[in-house]
C-alpha atoms as a PDB file:
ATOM      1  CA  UNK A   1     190.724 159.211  86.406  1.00  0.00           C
ATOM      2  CA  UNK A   2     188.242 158.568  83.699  1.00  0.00           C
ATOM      3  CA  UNK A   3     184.635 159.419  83.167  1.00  0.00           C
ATOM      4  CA  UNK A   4     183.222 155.798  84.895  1.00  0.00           C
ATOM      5  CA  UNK A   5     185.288 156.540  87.599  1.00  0.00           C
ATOM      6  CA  UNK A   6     184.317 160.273  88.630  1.00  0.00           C
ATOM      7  CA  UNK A   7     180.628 158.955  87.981  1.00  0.00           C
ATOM      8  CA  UNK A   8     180.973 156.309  90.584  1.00  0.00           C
ATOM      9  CA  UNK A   9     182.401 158.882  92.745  1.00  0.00           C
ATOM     10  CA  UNK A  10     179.815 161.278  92.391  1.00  0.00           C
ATOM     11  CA  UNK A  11     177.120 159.337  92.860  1.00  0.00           C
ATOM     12  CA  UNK A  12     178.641 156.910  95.983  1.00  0.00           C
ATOM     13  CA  UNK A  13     179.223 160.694  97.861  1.00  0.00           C
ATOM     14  CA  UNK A  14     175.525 161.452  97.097  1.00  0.00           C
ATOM     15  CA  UNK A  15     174.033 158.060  97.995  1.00  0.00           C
ATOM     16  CA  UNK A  16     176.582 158.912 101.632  1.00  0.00           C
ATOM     17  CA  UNK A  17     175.001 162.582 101.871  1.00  0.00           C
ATOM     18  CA  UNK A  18     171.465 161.233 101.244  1.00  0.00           C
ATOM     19  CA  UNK A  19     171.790 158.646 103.836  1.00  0.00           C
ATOM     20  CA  UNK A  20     173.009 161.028 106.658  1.00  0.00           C
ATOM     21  CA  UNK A  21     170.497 163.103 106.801  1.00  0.00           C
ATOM     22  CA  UNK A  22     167.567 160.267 106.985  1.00  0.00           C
ATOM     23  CA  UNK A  23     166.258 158.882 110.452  1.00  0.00           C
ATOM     24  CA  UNK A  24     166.838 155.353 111.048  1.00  0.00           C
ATOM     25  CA  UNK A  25     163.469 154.688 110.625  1.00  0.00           C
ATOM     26  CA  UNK A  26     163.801 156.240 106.699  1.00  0.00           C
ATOM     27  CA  UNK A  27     166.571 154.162 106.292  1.00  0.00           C
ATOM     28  CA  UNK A  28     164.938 150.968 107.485  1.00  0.00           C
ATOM     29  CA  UNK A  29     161.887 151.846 104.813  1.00  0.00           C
ATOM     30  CA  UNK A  30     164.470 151.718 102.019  1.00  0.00           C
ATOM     31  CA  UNK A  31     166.450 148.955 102.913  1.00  0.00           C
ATOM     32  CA  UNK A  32     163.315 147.126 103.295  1.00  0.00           C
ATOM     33  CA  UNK A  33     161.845 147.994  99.912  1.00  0.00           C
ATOM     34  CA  UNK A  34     162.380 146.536  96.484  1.00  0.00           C
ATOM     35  CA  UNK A  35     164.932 148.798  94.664  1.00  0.00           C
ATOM     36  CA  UNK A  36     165.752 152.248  95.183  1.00  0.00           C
ATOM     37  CA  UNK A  37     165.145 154.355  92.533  1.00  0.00           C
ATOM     38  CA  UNK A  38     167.446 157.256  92.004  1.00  0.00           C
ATOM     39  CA  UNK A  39     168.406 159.778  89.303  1.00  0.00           C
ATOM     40  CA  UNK A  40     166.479 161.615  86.373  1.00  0.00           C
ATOM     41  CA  UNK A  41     167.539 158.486  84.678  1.00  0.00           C
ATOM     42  CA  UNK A  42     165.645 155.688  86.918  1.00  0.00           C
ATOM     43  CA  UNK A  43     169.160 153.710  88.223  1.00  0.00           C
ATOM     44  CA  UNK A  44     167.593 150.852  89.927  1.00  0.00           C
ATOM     45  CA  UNK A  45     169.751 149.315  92.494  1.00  0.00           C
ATOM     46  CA  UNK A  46     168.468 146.136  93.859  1.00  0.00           C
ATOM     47  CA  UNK A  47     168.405 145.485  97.612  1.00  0.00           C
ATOM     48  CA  UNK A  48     165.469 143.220  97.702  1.00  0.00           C
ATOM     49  CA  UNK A  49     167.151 140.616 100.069  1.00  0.00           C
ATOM     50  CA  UNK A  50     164.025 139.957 101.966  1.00  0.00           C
ATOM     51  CA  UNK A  51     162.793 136.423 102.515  1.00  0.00           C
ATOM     52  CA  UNK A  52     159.793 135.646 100.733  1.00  0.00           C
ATOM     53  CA  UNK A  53     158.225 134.756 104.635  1.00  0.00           C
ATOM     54  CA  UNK A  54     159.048 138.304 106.018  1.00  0.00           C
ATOM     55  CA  UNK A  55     157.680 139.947 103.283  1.00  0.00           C
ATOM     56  CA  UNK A  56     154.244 137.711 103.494  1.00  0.00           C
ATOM     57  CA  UNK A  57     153.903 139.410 107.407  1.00  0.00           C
ATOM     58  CA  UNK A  58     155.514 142.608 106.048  1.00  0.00           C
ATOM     59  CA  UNK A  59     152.193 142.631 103.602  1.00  0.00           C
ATOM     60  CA  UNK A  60     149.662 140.886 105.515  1.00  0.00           C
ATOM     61  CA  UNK A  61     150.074 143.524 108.772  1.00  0.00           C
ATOM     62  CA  UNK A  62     150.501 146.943 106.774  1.00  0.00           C
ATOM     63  CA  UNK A  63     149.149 148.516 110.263  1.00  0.00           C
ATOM     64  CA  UNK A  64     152.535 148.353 111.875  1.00  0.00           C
ATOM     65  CA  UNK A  65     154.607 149.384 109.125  1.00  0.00           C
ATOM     66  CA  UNK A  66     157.171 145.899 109.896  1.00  0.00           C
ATOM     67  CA  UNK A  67     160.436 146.831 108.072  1.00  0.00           C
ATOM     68  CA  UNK A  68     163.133 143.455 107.597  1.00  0.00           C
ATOM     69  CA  UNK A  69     166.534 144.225 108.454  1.00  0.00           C
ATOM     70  CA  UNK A  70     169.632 142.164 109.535  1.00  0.00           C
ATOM     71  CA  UNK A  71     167.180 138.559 109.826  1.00  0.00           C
ATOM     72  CA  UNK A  72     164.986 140.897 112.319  1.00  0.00           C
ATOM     73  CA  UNK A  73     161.312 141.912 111.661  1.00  0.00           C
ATOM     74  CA  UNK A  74     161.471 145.383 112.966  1.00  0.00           C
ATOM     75  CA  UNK A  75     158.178 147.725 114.655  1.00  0.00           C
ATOM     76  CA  UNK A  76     158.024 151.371 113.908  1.00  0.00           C
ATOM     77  CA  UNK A  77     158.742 151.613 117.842  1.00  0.00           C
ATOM     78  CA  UNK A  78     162.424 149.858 117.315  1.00  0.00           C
ATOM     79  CA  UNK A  79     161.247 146.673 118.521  1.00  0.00           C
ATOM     80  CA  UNK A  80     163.091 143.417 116.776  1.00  0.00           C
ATOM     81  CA  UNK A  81     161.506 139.813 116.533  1.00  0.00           C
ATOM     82  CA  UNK A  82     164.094 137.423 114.671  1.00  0.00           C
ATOM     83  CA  UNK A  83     163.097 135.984 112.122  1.00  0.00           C
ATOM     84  CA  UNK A  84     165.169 133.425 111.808  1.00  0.00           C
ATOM     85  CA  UNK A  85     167.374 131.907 115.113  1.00  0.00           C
ATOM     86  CA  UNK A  86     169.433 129.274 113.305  1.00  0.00           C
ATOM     87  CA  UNK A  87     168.611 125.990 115.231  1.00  0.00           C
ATOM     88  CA  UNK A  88     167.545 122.624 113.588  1.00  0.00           C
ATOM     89  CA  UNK A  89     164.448 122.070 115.279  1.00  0.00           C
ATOM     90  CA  UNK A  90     161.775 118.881 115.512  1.00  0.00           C
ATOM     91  CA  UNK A  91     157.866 118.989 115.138  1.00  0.00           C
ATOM     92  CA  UNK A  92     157.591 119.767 118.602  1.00  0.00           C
ATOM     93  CA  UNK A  93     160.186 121.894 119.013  1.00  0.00           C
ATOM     94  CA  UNK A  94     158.797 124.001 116.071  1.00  0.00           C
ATOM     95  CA  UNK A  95     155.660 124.233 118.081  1.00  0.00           C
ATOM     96  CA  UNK A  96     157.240 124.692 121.532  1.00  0.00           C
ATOM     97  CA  UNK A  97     159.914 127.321 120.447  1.00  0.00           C
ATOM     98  CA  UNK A  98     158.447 129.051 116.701  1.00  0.00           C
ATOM     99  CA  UNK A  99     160.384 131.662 115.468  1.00  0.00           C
ATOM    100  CA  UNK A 100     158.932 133.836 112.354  1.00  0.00           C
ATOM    101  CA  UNK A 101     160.255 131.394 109.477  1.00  0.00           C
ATOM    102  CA  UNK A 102     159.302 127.901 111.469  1.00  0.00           C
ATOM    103  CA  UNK A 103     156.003 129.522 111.184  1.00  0.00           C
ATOM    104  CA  UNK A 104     156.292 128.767 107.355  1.00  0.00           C
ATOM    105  CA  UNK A 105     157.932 125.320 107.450  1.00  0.00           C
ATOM    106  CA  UNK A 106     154.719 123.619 106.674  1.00  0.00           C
ATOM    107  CA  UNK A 107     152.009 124.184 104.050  1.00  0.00           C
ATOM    108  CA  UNK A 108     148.404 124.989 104.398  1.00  0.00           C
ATOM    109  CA  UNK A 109     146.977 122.786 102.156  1.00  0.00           C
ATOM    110  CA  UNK A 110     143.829 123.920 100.684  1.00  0.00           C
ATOM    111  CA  UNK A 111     143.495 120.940  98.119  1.00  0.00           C
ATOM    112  CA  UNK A 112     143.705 118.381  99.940  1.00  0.00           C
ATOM    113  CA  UNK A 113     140.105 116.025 101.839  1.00  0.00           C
ATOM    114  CA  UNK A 114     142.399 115.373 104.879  1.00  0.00           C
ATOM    115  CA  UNK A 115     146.157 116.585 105.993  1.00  0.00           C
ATOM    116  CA  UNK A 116     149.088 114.956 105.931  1.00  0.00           C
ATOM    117  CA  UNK A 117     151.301 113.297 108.709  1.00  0.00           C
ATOM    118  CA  UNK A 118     152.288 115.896 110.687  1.00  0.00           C
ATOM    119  CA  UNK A 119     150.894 119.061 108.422  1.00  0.00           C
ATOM    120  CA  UNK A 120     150.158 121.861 111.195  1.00  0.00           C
ATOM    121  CA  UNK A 121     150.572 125.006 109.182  1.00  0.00           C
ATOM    122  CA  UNK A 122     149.311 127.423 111.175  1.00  0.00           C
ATOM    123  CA  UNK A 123     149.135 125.718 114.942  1.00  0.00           C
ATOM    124  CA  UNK A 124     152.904 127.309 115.700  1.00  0.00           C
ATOM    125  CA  UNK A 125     153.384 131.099 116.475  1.00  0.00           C
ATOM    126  CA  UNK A 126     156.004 133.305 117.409  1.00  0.00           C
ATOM    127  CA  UNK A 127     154.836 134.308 120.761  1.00  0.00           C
ATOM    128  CA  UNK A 128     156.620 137.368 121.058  1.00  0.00           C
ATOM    129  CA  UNK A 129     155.374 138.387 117.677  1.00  0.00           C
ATOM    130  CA  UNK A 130     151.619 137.558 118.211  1.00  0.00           C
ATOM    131  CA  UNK A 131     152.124 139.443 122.050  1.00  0.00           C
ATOM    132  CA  UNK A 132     153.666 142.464 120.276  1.00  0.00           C
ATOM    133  CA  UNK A 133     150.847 142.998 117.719  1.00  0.00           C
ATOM    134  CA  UNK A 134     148.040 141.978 120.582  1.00  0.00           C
ATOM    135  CA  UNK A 135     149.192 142.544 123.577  1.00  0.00           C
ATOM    136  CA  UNK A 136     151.292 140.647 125.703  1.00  0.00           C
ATOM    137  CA  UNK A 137     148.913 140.309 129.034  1.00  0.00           C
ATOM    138  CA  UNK A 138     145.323 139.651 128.999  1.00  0.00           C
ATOM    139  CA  UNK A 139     144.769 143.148 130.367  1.00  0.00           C
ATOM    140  CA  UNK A 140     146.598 144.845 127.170  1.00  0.00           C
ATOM    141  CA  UNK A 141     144.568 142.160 124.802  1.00  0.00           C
ATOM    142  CA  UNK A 142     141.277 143.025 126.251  1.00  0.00           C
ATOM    143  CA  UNK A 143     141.873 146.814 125.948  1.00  0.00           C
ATOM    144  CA  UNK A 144     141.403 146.176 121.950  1.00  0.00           C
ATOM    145  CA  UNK A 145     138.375 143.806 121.828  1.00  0.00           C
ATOM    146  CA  UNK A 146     135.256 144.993 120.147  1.00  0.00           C
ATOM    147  CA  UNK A 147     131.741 143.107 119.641  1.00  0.00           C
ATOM    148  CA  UNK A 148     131.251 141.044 116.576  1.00  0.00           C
ATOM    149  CA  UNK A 149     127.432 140.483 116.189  1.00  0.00           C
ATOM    150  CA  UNK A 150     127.674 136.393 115.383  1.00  0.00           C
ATOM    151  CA  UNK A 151     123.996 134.788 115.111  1.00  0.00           C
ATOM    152  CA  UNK A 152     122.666 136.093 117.804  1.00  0.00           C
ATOM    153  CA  UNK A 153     125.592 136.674 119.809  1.00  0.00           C
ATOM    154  CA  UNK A 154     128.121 139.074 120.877  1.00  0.00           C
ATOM    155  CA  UNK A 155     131.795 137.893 120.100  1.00  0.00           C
ATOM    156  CA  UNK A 156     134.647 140.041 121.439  1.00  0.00           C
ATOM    157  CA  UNK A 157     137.311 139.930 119.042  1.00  0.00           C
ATOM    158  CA  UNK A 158     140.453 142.213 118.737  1.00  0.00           C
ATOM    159  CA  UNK A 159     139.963 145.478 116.287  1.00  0.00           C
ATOM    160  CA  UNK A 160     144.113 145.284 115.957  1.00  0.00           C
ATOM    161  CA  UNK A 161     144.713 143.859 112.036  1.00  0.00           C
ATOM    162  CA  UNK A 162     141.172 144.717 111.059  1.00  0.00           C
ATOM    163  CA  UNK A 163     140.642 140.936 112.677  1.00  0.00           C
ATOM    164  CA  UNK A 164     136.753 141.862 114.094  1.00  0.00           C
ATOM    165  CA  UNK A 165     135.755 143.632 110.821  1.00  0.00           C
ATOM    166  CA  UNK A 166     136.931 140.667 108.970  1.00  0.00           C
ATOM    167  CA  UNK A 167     135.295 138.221 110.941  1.00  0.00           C
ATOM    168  CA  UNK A 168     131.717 140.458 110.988  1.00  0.00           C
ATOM    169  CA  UNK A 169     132.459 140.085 106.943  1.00  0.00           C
ATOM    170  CA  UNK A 170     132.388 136.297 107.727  1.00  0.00           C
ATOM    171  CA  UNK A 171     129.041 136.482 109.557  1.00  0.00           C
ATOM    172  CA  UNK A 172     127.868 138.384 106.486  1.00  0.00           C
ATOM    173  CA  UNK A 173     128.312 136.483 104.118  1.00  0.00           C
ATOM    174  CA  UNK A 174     126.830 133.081 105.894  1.00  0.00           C
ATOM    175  CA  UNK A 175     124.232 134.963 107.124  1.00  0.00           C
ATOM    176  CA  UNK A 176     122.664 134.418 103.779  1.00  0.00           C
ATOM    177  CA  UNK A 177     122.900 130.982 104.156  1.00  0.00           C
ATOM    178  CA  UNK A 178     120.483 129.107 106.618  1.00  0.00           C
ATOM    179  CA  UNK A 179     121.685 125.980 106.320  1.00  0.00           C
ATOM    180  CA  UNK A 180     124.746 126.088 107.709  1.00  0.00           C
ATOM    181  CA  UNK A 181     123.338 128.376 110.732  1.00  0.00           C
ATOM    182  CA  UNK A 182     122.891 125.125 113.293  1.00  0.00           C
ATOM    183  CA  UNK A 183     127.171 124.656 112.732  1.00  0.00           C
ATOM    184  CA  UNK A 184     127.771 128.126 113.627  1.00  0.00           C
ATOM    185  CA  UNK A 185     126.974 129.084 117.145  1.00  0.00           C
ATOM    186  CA  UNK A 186     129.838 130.375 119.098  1.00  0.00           C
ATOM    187  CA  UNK A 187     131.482 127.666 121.305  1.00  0.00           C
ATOM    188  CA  UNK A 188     134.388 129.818 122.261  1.00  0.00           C
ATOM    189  CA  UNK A 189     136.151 133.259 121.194  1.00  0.00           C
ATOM    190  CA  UNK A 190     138.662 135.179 123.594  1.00  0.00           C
ATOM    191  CA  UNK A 191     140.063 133.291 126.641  1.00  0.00           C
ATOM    192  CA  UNK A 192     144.020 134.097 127.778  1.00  0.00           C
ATOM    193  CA  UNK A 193     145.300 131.030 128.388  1.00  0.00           C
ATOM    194  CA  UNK A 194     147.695 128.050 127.886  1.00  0.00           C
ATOM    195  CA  UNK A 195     147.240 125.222 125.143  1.00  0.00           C
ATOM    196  CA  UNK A 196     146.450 122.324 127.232  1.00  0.00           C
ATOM    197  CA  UNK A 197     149.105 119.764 128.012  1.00  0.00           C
ATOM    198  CA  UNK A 198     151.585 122.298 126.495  1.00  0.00           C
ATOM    199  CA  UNK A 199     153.027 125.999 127.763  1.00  0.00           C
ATOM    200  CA  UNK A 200     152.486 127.182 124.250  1.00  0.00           C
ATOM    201  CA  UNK A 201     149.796 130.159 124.667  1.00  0.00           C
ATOM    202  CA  UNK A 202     146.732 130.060 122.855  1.00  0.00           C
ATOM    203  CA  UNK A 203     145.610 132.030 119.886  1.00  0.00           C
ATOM    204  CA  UNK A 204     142.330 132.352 121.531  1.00  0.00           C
ATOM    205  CA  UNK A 205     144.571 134.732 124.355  1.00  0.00           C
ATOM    206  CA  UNK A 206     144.785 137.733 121.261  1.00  0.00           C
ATOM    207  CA  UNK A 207     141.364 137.695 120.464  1.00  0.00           C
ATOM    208  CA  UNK A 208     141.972 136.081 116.940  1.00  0.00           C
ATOM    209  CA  UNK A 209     140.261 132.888 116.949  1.00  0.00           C
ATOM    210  CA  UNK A 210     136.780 132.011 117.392  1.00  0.00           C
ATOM    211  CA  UNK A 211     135.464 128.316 118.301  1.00  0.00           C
ATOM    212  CA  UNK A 212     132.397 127.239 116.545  1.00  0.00           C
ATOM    213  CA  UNK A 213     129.585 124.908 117.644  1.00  0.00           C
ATOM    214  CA  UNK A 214     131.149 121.812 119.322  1.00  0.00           C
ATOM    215  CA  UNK A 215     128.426 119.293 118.726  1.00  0.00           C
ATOM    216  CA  UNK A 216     129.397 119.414 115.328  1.00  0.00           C
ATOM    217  CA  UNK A 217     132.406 119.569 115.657  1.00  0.00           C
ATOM    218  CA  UNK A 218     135.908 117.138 115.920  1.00  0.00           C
ATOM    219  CA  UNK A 219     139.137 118.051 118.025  1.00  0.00           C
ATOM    220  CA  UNK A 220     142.103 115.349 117.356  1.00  0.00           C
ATOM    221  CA  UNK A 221     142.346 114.322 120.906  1.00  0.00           C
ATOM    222  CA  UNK A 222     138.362 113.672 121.382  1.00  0.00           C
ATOM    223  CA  UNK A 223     138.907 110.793 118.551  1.00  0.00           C
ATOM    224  CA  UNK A 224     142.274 109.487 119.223  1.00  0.00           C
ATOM    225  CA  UNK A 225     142.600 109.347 123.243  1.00  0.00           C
ATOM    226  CA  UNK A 226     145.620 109.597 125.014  1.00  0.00           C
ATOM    227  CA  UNK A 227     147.844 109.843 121.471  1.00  0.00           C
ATOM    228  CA  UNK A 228     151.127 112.016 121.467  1.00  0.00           C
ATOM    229  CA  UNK A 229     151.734 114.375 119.181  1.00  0.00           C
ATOM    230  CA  UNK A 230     153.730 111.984 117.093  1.00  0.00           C
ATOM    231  CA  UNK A 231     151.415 109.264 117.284  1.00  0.00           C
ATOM    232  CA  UNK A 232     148.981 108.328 113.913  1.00  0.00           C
ATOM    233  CA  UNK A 233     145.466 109.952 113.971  1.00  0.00           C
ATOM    234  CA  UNK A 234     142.478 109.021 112.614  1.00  0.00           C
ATOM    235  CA  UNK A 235     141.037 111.804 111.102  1.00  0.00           C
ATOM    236  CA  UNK A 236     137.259 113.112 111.031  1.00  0.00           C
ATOM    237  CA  UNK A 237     135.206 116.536 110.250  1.00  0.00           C
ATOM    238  CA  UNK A 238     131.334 117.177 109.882  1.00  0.00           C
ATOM    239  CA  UNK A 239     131.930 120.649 109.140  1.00  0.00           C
ATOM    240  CA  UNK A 240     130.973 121.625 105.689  1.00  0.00           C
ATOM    241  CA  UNK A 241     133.870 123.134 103.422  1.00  0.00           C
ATOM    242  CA  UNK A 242     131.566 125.570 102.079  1.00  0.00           C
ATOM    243  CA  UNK A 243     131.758 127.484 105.956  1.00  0.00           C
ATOM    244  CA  UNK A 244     135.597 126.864 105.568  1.00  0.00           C
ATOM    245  CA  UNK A 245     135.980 128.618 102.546  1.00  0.00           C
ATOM    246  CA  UNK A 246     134.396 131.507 103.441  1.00  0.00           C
ATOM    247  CA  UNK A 247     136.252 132.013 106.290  1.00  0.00           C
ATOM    248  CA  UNK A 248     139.683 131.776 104.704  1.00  0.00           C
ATOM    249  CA  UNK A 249     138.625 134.142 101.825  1.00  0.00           C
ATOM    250  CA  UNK A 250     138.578 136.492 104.594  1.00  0.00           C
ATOM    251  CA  UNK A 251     142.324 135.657 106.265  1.00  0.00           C
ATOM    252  CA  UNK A 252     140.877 132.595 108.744  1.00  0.00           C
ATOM    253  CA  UNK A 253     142.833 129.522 108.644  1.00  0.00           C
ATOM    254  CA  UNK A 254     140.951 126.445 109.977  1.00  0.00           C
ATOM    255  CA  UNK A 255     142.304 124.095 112.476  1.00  0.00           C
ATOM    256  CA  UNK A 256     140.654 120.811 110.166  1.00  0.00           C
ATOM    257  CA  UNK A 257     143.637 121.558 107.848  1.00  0.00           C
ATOM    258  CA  UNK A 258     145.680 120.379 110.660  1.00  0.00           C
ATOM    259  CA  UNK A 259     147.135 116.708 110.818  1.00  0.00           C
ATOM    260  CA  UNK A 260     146.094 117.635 114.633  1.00  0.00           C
ATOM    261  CA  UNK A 261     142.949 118.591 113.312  1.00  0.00           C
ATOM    262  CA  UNK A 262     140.815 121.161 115.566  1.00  0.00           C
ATOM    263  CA  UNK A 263     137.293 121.568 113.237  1.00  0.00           C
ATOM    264  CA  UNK A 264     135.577 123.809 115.335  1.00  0.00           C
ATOM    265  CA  UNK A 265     138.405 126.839 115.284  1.00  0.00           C
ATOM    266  CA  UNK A 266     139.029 129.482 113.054  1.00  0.00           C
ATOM    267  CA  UNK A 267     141.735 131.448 113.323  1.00  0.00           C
ATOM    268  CA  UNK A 268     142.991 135.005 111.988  1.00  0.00           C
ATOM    269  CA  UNK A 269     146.428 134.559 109.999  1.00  0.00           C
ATOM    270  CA  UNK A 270     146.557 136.697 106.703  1.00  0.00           C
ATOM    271  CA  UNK A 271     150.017 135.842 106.594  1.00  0.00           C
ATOM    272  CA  UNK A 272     149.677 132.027 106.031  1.00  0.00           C
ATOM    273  CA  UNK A 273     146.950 132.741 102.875  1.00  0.00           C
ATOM    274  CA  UNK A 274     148.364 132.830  99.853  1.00  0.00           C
ATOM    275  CA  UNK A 275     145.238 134.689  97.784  1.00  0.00           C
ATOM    276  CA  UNK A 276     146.383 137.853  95.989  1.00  0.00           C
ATOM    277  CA  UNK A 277     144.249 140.154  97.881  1.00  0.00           C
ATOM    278  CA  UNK A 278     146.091 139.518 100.958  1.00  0.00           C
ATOM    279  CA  UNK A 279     150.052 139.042  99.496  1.00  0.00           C
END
């Protein structure tokens, strides 16, 4: 046997012994990470096989320590979401049935004065991810909501994510900004319930989403009656960008990025951000 040999040897049979005596949890933690770095000599071997998607939730909710493992997001508690089920699915379906990645399949464009045909990045969500971090009843979701003071008012919002401190960050800042005051008022914060005209729950059921004020405000149904989700909108938005921005600075998407654009709501998603703060 020569000297490459016994080396490879060695080191598989102490790789086997360091493994054994970990908890699965331990092991998860590695197999999630980058590279494992072993040796006096810094070996790096390379198990980053984690899609770029999983690791955007692994980063943007450091709270529940998500590990990726076997196309699974996995909770410190053992419980799996898959990220990825395999089917080839439609618009709808994406919205009807999202799993982690479908939650991806469309951009949130930042650049652009109005979205593109069907560009809803953001408006599907894994249910039983969302219902894992926030509670999966409106009874578990309420036990988490805190008041947000917001211009006068008292908006419960949930404290899981850091979601209320991020929003009273948002009232900060705009607080020093009169003029946009009159857009602000709270139209609508946490209410469990069903998306209208769909079975798809609503992000305003985890206490992540606040409406703002609806008179000035444009929802994609209000301006194109009795359209399908399919059908060509015309779009339209009187809120100022300069609100917009800083609420996404903060981890808020807003629903007038949407081809089924929804001006008045706000929405807490780190994951779908792309600024280096929160990646």
């Amino acid at each position: 046997m020569n000297k490459t040999m016994r080396i490879f040897l060695i080191f598989s049979c102490l790789l086997l012994i360091f493994f054994d005596n970990m908890s699965d949890k331990q092991i998860y933690s590695i197999l999630s990470s980058d590279t494992i770095d072993v040796s006096e000599n810094s070996i790096v071997v390379n198990t980053d096989t984690i899609p770029l998607f999983a690791k955007k939730i692994i980063k943007a909710y450091l709270d529940f320590d998500i590990k990726y493992l076997d196309n699974s997001l996995i909770f410190s508690d053992g419980t799996k979401i898959i990220y990825d089920d395999g089917k080839d699915k439609s618009f709808i379906e994406k919205l009807d049935n999202c799993d982690i990645e479908d939650m991806f399949s469309m951009t949130y464009d930042v650049e652009r004065s109005e979205p593109l045909y069907l560009n809803d990045c953001g408006r599907g969500r894994c249910e039983a991810f969302f219902k894992k971090m926030y509670g999966n009843n409106e009874a578990a979701v309420r036990k988490n909501l805190v008041p947000v003071d917001w211009f006068g008012q008292k908006v419960p919002f949930t404290k899981i994510n850091g979601a209320a401190d991020k929003l009273g960050k948002v009232a900060s800042e705009l607080s020093q900004h009169p003029e946009f005051h009159k857009y602000l008022k709270n139209a609508s914060s946490f209410y469990w319930r069903k998306i209208k005209g769909t079975n798809r729950q609503s992000a305003h059921s985890y206490g992540i989403a606040i409406d703002i004020n609806t008179q000035y405000s444009n929802y994609w149904l209000w301006s194109n009656p009795k359209s399908s989700e399919k059908d060509k909108l015309k779009y339209e938005n009187h809120i100022p960008h300069e609100i917009v921005r800083v609420f996404e600075k903060y981890g808020f998407i807003w629903g007038g990025r949407w081809y089924h654009f929804d001006t008045m709501h706000f929405e807490y998603r780190p994951e779908i951000l792309n600024s280096e703060s929160l990646l």
